[in-house]
C-alpha atoms as a PDB file:
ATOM      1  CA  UNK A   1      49.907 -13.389 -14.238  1.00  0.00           C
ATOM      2  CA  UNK A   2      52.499 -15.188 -12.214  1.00  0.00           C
ATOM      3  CA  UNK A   3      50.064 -16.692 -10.097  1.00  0.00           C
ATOM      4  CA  UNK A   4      48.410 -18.412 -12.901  1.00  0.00           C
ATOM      5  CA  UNK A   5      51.484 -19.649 -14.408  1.00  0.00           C
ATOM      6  CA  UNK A   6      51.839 -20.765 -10.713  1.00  0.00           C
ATOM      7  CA  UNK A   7      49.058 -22.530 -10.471  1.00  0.00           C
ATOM      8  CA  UNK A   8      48.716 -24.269 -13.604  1.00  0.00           C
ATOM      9  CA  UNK A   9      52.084 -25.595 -13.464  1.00  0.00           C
ATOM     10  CA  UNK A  10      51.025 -26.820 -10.205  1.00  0.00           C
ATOM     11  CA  UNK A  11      47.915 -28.267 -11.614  1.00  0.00           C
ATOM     12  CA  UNK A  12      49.465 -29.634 -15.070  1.00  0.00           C
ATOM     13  CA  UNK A  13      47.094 -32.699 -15.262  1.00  0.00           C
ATOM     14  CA  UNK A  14      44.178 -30.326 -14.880  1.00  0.00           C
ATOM     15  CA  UNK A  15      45.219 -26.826 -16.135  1.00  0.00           C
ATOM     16  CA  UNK A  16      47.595 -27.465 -18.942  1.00  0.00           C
ATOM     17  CA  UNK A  17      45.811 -29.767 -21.484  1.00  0.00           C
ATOM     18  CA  UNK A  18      46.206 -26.770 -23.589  1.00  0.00           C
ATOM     19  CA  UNK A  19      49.347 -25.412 -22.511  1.00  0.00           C
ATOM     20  CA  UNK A  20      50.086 -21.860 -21.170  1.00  0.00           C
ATOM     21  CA  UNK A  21      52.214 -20.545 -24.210  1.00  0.00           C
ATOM     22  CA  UNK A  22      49.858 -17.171 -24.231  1.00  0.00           C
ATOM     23  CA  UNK A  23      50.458 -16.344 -20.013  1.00  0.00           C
ATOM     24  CA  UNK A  24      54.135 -17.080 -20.599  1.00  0.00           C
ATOM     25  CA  UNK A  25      54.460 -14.719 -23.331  1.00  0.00           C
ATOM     26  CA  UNK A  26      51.896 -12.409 -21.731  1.00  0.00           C
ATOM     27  CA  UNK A  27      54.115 -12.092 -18.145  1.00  0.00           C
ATOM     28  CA  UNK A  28      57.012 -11.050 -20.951  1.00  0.00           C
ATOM     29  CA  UNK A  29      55.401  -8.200 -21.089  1.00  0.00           C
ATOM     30  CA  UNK A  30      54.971  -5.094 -19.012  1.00  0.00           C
ATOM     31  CA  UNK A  31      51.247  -5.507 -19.237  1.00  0.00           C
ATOM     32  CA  UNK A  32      50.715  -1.833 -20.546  1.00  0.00           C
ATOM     33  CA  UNK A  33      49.696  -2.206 -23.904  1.00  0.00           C
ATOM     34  CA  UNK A  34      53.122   0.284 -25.049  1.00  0.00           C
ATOM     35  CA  UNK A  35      55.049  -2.000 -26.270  1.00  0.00           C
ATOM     36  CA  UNK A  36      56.256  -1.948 -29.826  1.00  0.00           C
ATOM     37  CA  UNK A  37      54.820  -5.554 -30.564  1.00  0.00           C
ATOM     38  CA  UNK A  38      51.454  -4.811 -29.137  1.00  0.00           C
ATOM     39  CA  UNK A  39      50.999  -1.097 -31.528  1.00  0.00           C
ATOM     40  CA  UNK A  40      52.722  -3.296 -34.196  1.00  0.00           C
ATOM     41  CA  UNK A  41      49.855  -6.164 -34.272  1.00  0.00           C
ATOM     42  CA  UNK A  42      47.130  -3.669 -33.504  1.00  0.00           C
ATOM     43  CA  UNK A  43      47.685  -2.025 -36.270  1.00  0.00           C
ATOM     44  CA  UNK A  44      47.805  -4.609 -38.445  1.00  0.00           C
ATOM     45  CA  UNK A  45      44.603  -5.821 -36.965  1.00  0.00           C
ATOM     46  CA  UNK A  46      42.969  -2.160 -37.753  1.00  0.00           C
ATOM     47  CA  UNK A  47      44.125  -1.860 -41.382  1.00  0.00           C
ATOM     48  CA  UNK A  48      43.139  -5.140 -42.580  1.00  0.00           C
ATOM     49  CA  UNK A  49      39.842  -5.400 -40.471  1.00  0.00           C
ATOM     50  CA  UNK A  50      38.795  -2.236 -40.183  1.00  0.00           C
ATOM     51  CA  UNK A  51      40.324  -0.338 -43.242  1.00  0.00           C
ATOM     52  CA  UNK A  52      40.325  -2.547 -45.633  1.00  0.00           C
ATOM     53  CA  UNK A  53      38.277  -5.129 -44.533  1.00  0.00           C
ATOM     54  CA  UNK A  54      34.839  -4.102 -42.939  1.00  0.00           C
ATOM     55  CA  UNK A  55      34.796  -0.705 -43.664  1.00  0.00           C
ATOM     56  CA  UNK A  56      35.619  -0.996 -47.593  1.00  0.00           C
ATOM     57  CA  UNK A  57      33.293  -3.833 -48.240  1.00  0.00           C
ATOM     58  CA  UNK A  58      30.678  -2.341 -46.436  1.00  0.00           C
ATOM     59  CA  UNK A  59      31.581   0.865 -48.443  1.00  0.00           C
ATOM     60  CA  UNK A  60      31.664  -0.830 -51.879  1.00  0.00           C
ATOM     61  CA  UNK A  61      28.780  -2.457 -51.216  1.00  0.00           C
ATOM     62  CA  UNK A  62      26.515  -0.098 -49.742  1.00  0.00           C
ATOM     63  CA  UNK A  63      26.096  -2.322 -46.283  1.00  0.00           C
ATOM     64  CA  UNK A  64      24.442  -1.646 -42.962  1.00  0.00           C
ATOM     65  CA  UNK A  65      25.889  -5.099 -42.056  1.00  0.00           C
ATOM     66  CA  UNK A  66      27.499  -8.447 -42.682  1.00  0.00           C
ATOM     67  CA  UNK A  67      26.034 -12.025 -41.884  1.00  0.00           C
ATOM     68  CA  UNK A  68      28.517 -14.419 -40.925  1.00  0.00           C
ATOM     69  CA  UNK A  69      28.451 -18.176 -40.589  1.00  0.00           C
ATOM     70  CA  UNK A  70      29.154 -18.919 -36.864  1.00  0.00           C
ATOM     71  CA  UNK A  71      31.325 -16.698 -34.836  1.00  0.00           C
ATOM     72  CA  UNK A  72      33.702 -16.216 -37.638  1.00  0.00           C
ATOM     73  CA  UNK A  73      32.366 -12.456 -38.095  1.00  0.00           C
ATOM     74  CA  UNK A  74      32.582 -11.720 -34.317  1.00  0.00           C
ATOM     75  CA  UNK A  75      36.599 -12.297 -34.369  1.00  0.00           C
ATOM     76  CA  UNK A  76      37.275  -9.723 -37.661  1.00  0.00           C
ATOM     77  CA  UNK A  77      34.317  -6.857 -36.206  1.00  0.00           C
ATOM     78  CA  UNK A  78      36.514  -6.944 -32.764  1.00  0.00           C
ATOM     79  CA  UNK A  79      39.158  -6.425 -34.005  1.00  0.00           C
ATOM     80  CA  UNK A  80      37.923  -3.549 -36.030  1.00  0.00           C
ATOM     81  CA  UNK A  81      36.550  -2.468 -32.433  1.00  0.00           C
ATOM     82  CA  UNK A  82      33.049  -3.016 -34.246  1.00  0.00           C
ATOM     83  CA  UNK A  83      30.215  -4.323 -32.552  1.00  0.00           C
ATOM     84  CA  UNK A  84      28.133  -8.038 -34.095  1.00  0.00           C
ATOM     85  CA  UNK A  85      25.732 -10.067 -32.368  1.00  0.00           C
ATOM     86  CA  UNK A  86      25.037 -13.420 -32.726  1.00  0.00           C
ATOM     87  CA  UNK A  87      21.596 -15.417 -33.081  1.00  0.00           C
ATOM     88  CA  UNK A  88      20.377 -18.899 -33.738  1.00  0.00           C
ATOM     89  CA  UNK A  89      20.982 -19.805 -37.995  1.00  0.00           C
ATOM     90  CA  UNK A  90      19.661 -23.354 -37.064  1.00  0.00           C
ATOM     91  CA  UNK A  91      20.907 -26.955 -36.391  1.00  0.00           C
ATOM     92  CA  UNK A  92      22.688 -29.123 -39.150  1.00  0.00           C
ATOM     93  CA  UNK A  93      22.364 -32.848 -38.688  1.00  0.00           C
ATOM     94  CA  UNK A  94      25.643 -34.870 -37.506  1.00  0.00           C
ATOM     95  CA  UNK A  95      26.686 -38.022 -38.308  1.00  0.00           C
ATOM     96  CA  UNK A  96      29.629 -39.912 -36.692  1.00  0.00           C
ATOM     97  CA  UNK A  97      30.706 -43.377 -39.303  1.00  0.00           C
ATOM     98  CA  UNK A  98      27.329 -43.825 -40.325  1.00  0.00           C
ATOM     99  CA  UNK A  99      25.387 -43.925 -37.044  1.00  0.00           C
ATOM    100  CA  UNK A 100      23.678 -40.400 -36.617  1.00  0.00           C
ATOM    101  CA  UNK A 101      24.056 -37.928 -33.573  1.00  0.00           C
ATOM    102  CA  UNK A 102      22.034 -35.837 -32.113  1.00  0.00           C
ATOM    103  CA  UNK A 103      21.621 -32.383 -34.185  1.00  0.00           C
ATOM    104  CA  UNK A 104      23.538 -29.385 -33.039  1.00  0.00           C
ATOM    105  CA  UNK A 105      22.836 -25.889 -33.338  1.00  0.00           C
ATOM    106  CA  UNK A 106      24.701 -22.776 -35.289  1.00  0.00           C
ATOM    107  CA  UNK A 107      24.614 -19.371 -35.509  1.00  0.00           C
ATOM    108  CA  UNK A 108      24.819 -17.006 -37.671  1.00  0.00           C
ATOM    109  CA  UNK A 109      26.641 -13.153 -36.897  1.00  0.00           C
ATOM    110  CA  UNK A 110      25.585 -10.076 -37.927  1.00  0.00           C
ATOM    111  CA  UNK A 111      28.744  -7.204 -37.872  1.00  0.00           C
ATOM    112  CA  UNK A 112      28.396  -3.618 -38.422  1.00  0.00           C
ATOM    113  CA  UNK A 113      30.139  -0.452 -38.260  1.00  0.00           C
ATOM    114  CA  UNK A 114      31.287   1.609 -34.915  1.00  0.00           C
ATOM    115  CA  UNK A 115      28.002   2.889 -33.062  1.00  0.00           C
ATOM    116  CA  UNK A 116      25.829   0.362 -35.445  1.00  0.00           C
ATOM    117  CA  UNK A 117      24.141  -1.634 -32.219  1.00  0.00           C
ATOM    118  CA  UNK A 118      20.783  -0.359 -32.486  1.00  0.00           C
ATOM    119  CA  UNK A 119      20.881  -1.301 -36.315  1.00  0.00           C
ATOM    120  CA  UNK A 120      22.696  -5.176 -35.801  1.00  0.00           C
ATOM    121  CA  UNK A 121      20.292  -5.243 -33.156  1.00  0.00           C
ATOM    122  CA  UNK A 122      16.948  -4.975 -35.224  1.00  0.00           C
ATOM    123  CA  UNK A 123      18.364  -7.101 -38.174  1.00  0.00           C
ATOM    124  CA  UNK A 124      19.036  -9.862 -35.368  1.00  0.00           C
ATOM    125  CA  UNK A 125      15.747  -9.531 -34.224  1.00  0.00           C
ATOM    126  CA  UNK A 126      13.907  -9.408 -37.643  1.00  0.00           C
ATOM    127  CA  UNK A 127      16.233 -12.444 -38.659  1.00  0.00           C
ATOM    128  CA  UNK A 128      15.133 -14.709 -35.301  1.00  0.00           C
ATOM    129  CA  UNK A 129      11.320 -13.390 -35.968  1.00  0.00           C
ATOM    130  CA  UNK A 130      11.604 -14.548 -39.501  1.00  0.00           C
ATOM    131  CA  UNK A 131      13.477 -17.834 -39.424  1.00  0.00           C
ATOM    132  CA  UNK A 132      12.213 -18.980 -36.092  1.00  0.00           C
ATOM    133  CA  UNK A 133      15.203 -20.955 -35.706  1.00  0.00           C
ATOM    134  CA  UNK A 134      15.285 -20.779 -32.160  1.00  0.00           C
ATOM    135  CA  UNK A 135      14.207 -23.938 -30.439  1.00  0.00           C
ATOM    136  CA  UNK A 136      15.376 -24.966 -26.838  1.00  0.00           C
ATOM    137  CA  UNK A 137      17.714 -27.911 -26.300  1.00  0.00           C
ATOM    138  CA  UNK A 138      16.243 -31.297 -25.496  1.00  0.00           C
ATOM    139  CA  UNK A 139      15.254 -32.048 -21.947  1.00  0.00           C
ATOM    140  CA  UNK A 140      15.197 -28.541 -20.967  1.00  0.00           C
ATOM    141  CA  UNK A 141      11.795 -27.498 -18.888  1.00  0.00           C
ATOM    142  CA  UNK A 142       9.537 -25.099 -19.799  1.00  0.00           C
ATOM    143  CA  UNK A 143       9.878 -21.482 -17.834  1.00  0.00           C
END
């Protein structure tokens, strides 16, 4: 960790347009994953993604999964320590003061419960078969 706080402070024009708040607070650390802050947050991160998020409105709702716009399910499953997979949703037109832009693509995420892959990983597939959403991006040869 200290020699990437190293370097970026070296290489501020290039390697700090974000800043390095996170690998500051991370070298802080002893780096085990025993410290009182870490157990603190991940168990905050268990009850209210895992407990009573994921697993009680899968529960109440008699899920096998969740679709999510974008990545936003990916963050909430990990942090459950669940697994999602993501797969084309489409492309929604963009337009930038009046003049249009090229269209980009989104996803869609589908999270389930611990040991669920093999079920995400059919709905994915059924999803992609059915939509047929997937298209490759312009200018890109054929295989």
């Amino acid at each position: 960790m200290t020699d990437i706080v190293a370097f970026n402070e070296a290489n501020a024009d290039r390697a700090l347009r974000f800043g390095q708040d996170h690998f500051l607070a991370a070298e802080m650390t002893r780096g085990d994953l025993s410290e009182r802050e870490y157990k603190s947050a991940r168990a905050m991160d268990l009850l209210s993604a895992k407990t009573r998020g994921m697993d009680a409105y899968m529960s109440r709702h008699k899920l096998d999964a969740v679709l999510f716009p974008g990545a936003y399910g990916a963050a909430i499953a990990a942090k459950a320590g669940y697994p999602s997979v993501m797969v084309p949703g489409g492309f929604v037109s963009g337009t930038d003061d009046g003049k249009d832009t090229p269209d980009y693509p989104f996803g869609v995420t589908f999270a389930g419960r611990a040991w669920s892959e093999h079920k995400l990983l059919r709905l994915a597939y059924a999803y992609e078969q059915a939509s047929a959403k997937r298209k490759a991006p312009p200018g890109l040869p054929a295989l």
